[in-house]
C-alpha atoms as a PDB file:
ATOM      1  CA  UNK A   1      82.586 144.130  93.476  1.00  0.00           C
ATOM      2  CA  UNK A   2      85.178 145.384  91.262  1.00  0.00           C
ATOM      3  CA  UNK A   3      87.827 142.679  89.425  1.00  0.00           C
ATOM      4  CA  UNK A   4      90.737 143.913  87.752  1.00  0.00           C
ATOM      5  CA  UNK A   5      93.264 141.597  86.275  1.00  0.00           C
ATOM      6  CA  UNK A   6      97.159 141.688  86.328  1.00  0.00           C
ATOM      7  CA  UNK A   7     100.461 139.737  85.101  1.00  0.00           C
ATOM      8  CA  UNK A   8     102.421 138.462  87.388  1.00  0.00           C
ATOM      9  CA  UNK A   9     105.609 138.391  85.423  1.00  0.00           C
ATOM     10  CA  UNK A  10     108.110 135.729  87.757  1.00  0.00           C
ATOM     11  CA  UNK A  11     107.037 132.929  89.899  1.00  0.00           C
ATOM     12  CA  UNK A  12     109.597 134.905  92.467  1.00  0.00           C
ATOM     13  CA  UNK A  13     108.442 138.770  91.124  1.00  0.00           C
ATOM     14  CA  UNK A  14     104.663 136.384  92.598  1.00  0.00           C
ATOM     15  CA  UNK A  15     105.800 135.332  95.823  1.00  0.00           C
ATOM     16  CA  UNK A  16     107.864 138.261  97.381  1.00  0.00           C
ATOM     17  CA  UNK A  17     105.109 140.908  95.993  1.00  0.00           C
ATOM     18  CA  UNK A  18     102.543 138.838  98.825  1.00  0.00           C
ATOM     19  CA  UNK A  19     105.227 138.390 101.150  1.00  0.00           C
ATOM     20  CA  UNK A  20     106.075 141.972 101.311  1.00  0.00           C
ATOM     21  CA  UNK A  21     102.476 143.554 100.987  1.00  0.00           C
ATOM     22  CA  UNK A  22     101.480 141.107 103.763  1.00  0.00           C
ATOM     23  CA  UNK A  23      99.298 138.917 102.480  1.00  0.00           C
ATOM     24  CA  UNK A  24     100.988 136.041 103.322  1.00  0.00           C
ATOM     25  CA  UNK A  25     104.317 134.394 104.432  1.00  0.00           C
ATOM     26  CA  UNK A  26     104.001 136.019 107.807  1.00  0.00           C
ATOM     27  CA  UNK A  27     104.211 134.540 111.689  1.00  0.00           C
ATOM     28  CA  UNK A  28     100.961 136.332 112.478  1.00  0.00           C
ATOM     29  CA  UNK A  29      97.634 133.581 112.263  1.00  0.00           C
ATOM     30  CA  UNK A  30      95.563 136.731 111.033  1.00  0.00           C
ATOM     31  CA  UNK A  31      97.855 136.987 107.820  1.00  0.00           C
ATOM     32  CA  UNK A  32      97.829 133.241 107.335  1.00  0.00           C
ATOM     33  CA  UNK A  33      93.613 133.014 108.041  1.00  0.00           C
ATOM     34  CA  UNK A  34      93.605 135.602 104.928  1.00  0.00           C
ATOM     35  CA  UNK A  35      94.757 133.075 102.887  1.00  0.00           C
ATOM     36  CA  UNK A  36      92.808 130.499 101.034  1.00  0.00           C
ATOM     37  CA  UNK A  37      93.468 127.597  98.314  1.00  0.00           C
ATOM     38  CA  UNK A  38      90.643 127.698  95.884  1.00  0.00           C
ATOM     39  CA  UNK A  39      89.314 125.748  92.587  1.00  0.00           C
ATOM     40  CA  UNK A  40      88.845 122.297  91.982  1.00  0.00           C
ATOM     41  CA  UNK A  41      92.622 121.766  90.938  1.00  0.00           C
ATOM     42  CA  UNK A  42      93.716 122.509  94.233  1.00  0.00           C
ATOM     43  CA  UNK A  43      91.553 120.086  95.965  1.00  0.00           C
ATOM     44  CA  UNK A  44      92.670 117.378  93.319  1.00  0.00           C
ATOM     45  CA  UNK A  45      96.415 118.645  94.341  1.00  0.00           C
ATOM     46  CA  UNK A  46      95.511 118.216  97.981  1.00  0.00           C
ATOM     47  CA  UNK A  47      96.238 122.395  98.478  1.00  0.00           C
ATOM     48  CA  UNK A  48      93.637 123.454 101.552  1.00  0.00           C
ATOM     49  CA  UNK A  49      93.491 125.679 103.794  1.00  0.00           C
ATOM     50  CA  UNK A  50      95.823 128.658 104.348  1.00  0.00           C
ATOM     51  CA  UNK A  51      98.123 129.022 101.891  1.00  0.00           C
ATOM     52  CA  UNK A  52     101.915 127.712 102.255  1.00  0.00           C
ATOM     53  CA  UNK A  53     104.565 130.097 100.557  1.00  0.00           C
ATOM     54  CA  UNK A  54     106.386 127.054  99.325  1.00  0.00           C
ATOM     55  CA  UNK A  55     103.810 125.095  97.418  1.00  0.00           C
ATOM     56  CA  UNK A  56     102.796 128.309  95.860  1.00  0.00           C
ATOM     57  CA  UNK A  57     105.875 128.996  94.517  1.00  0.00           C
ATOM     58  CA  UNK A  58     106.027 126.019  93.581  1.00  0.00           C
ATOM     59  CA  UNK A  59     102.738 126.098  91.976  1.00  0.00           C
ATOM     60  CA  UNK A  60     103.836 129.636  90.049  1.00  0.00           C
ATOM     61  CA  UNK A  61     106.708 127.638  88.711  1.00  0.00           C
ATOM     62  CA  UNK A  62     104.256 125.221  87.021  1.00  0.00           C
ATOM     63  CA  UNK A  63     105.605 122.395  88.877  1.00  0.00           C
ATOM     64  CA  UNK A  64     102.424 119.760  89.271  1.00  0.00           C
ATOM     65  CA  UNK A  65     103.135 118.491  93.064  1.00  0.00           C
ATOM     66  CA  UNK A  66     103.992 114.703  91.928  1.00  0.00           C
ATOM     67  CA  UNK A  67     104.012 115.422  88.402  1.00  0.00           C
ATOM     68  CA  UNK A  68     105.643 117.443  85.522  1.00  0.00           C
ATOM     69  CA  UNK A  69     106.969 120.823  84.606  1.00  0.00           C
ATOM     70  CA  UNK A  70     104.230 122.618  82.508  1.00  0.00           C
ATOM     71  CA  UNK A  71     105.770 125.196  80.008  1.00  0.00           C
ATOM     72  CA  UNK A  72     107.337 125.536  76.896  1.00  0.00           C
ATOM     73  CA  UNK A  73     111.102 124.494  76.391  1.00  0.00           C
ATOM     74  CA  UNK A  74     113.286 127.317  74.773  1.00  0.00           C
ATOM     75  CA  UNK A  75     115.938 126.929  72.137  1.00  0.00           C
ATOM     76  CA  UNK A  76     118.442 126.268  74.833  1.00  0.00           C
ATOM     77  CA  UNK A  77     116.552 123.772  76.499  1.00  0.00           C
ATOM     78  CA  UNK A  78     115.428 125.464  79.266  1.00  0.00           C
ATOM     79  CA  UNK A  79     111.600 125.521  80.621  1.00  0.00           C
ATOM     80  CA  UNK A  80     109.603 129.012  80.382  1.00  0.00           C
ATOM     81  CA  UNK A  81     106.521 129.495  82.377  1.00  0.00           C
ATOM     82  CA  UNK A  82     104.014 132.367  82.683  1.00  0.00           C
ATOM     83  CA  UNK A  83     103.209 132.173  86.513  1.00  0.00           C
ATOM     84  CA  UNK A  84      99.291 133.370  85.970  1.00  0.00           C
ATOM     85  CA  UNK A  85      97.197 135.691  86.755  1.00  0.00           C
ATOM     86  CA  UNK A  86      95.946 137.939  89.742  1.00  0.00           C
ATOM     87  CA  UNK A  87      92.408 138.286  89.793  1.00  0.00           C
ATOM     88  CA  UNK A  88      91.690 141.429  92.269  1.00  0.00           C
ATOM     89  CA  UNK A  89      87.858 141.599  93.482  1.00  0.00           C
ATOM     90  CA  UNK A  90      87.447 144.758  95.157  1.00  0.00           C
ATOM     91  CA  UNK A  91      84.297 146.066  97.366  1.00  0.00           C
ATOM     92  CA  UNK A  92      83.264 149.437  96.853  1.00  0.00           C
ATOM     93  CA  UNK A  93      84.655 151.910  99.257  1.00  0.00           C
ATOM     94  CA  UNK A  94      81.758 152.598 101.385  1.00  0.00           C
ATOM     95  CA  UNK A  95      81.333 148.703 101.506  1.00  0.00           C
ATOM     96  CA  UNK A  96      85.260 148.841 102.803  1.00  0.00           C
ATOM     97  CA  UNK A  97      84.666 151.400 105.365  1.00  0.00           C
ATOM     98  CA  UNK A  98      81.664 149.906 107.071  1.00  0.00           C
ATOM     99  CA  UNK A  99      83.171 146.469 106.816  1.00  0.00           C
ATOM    100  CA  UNK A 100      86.444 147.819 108.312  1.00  0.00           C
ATOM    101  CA  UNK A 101      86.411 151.352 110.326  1.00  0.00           C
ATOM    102  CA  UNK A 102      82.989 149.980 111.305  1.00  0.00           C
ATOM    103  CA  UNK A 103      84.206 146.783 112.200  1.00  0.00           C
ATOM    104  CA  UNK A 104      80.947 144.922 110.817  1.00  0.00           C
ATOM    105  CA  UNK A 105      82.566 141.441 110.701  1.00  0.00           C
ATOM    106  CA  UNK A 106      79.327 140.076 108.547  1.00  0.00           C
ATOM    107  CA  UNK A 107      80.584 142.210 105.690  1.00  0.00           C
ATOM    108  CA  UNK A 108      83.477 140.824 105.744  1.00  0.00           C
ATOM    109  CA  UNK A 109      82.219 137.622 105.401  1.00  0.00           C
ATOM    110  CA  UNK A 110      80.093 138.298 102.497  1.00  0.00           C
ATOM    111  CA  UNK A 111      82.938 139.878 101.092  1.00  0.00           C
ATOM    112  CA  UNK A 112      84.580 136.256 101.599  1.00  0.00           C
ATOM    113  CA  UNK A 113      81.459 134.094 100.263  1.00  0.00           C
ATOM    114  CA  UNK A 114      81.345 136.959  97.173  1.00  0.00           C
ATOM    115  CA  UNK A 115      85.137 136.425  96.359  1.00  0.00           C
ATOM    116  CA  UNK A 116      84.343 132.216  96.314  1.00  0.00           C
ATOM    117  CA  UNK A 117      80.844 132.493  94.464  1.00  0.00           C
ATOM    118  CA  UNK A 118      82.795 134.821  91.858  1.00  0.00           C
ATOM    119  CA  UNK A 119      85.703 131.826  91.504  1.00  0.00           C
ATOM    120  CA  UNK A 120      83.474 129.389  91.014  1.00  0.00           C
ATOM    121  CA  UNK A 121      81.997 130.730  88.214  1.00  0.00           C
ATOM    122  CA  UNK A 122      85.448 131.978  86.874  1.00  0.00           C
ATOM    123  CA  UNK A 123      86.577 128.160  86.990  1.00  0.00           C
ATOM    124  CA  UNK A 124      82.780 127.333  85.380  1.00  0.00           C
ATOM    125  CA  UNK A 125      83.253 129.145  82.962  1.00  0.00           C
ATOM    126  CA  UNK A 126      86.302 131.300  81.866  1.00  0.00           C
ATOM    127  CA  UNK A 127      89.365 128.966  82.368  1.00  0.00           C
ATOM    128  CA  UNK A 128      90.251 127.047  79.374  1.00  0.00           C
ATOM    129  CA  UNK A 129      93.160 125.125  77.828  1.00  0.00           C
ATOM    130  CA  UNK A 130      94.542 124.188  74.323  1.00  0.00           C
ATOM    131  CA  UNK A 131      94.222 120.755  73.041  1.00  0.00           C
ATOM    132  CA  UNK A 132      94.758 118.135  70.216  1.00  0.00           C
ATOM    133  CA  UNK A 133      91.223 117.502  68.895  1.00  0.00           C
ATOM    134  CA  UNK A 134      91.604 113.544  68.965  1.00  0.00           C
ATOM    135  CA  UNK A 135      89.514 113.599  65.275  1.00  0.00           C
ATOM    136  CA  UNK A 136      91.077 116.186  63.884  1.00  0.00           C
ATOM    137  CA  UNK A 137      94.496 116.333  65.166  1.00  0.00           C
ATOM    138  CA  UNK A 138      93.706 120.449  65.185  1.00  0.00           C
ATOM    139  CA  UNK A 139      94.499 122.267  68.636  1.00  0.00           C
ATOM    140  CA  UNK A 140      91.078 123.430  69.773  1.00  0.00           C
ATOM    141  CA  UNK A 141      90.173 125.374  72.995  1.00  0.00           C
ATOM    142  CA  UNK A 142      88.666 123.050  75.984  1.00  0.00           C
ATOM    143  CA  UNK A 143      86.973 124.557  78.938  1.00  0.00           C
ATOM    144  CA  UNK A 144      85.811 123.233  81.995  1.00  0.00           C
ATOM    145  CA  UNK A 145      89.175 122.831  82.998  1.00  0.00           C
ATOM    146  CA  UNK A 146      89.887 122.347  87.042  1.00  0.00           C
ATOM    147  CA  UNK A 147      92.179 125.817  88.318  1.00  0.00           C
ATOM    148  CA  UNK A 148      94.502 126.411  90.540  1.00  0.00           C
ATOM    149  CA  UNK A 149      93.991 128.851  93.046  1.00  0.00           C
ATOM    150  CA  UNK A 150      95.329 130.986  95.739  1.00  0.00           C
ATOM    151  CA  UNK A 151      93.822 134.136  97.657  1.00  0.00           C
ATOM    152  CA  UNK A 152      95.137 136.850  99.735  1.00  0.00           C
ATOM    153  CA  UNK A 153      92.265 139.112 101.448  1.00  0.00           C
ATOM    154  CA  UNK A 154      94.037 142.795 102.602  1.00  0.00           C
ATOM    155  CA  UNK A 155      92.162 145.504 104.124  1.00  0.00           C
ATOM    156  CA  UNK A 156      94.240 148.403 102.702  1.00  0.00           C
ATOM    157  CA  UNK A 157      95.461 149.549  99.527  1.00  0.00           C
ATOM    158  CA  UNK A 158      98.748 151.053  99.130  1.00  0.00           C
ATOM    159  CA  UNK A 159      97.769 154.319 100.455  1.00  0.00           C
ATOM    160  CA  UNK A 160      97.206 152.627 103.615  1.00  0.00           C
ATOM    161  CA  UNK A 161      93.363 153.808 103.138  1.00  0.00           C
ATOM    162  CA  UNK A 162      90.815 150.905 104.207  1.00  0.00           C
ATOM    163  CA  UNK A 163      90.008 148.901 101.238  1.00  0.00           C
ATOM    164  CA  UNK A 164      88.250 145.180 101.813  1.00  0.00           C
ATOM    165  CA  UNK A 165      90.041 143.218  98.485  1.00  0.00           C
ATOM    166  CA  UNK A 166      91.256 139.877  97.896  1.00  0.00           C
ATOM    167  CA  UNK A 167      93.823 139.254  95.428  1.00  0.00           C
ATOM    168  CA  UNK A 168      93.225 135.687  93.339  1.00  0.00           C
ATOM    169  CA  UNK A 169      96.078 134.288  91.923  1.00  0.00           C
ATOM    170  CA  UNK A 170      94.699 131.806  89.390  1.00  0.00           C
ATOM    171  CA  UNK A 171      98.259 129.652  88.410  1.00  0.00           C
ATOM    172  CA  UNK A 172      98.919 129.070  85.130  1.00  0.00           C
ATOM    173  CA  UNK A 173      97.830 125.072  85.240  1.00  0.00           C
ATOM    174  CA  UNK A 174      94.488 123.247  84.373  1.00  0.00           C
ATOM    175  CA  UNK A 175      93.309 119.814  84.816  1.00  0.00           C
ATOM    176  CA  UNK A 176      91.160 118.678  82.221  1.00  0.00           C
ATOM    177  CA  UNK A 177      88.617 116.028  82.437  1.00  0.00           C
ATOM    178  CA  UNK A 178      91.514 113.564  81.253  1.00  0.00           C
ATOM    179  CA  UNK A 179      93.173 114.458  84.570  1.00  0.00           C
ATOM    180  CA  UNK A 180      96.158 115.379  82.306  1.00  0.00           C
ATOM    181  CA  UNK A 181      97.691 118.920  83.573  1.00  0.00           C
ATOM    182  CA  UNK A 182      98.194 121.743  80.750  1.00  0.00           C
ATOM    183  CA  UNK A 183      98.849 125.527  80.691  1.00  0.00           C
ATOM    184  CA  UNK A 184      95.887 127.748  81.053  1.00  0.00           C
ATOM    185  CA  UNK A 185      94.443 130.090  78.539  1.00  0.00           C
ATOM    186  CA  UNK A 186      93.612 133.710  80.104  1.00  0.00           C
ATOM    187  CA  UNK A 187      91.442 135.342  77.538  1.00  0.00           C
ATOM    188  CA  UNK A 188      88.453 133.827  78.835  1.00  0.00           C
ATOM    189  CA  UNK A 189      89.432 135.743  82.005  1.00  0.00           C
ATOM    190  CA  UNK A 190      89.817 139.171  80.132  1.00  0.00           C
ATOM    191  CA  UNK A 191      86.327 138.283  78.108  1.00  0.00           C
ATOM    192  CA  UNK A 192      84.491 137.472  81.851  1.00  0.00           C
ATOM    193  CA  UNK A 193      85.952 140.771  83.022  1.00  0.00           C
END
């Protein structure tokens, strides 16, 4: 599996790139079977299941469901937030090609149980937040942080060719053991690459 990572610049730029490529946001129940919550912060946020297009925008926003607005405020007064990231996990061609010319369901699904196995580990280990060391008053990085997660399998790329992928949109939020929400740190994504 291949995993390239992208901005996603807007919470809106977010929402109407998957709702125009398909990957969710549609009437069809194959679209919305595609689509997945994921991480331990969604559980805590009570996000299962296929994914609704209005709690995710609402999620790229940085609005906690309950909660606060996570972001920075600007020198007009007005919130900023960096929606997150969009994990892509790719299978190899050939894998793509049996899996979906083929039509070998069972590839599929290990394509599915590879994409959660690999989040799992990202949210293990990669996403982090900043926070005031309670001794030191210094801002020091935390990990084990709970994520926010929502994923879109497709089964073509833009050339229409077949191509198994599922993009994971890891929102810019983390709970930390304190169950206070914070912003996310992404470098540990770029360094787990």
């Amino acid at each position: 599996m291949v995993a390239s990572i992208g901005k996603i610049a807007s919470p809106s730029q977010g929402a109407s790139y998957l709702e125009r490529d398909g990957y969710y946001g549609r009437d069809d129940p194959a679209h919305k079977e595609a689509s997945a919550w994921a991480g331990r912060g969604a559980e805590e946020l009570g996000l299962s299941g296929p994914v609704d297009s209005d709690a995710f925008r609402a999620i790229l926003e940085g609005k906690v469901p309950g909660g606060r607005q996570l972001g920075r405020k600007d020198l007009d007064g007005n919130i900023q937030h960096r929606p997150g990231r969009d994990v892509t996990l790719s299978a190899p061609k050939s894998v793509s090609l049996v899996a979906l010319v083929g039509g070998d369901e069972r590839i599929v699904d290990a394509h599915d149980r590879a994409v959660g196995r690999t989040l799992t580990w990202i949210e293990k280990n990669a996403i982090e937040t900043r926070m005031q060391d309670r001794g030191t008053g210094a801002m020091v990085r935390a990990g084990g942080q709970k994520m926010v997660a929502a994923t879109f399998r497709h089964d073509t790329s833009r050339n229409l060719d077949p191509q198994l992928h599922t993009h994971a949109v890891i929102a810019n939020m983390a709970q930390g053991e304190d169950q206070r929400w914070r912003t996310m740190v992404d470098d540990g994504l770029f360094k787990a690459r």
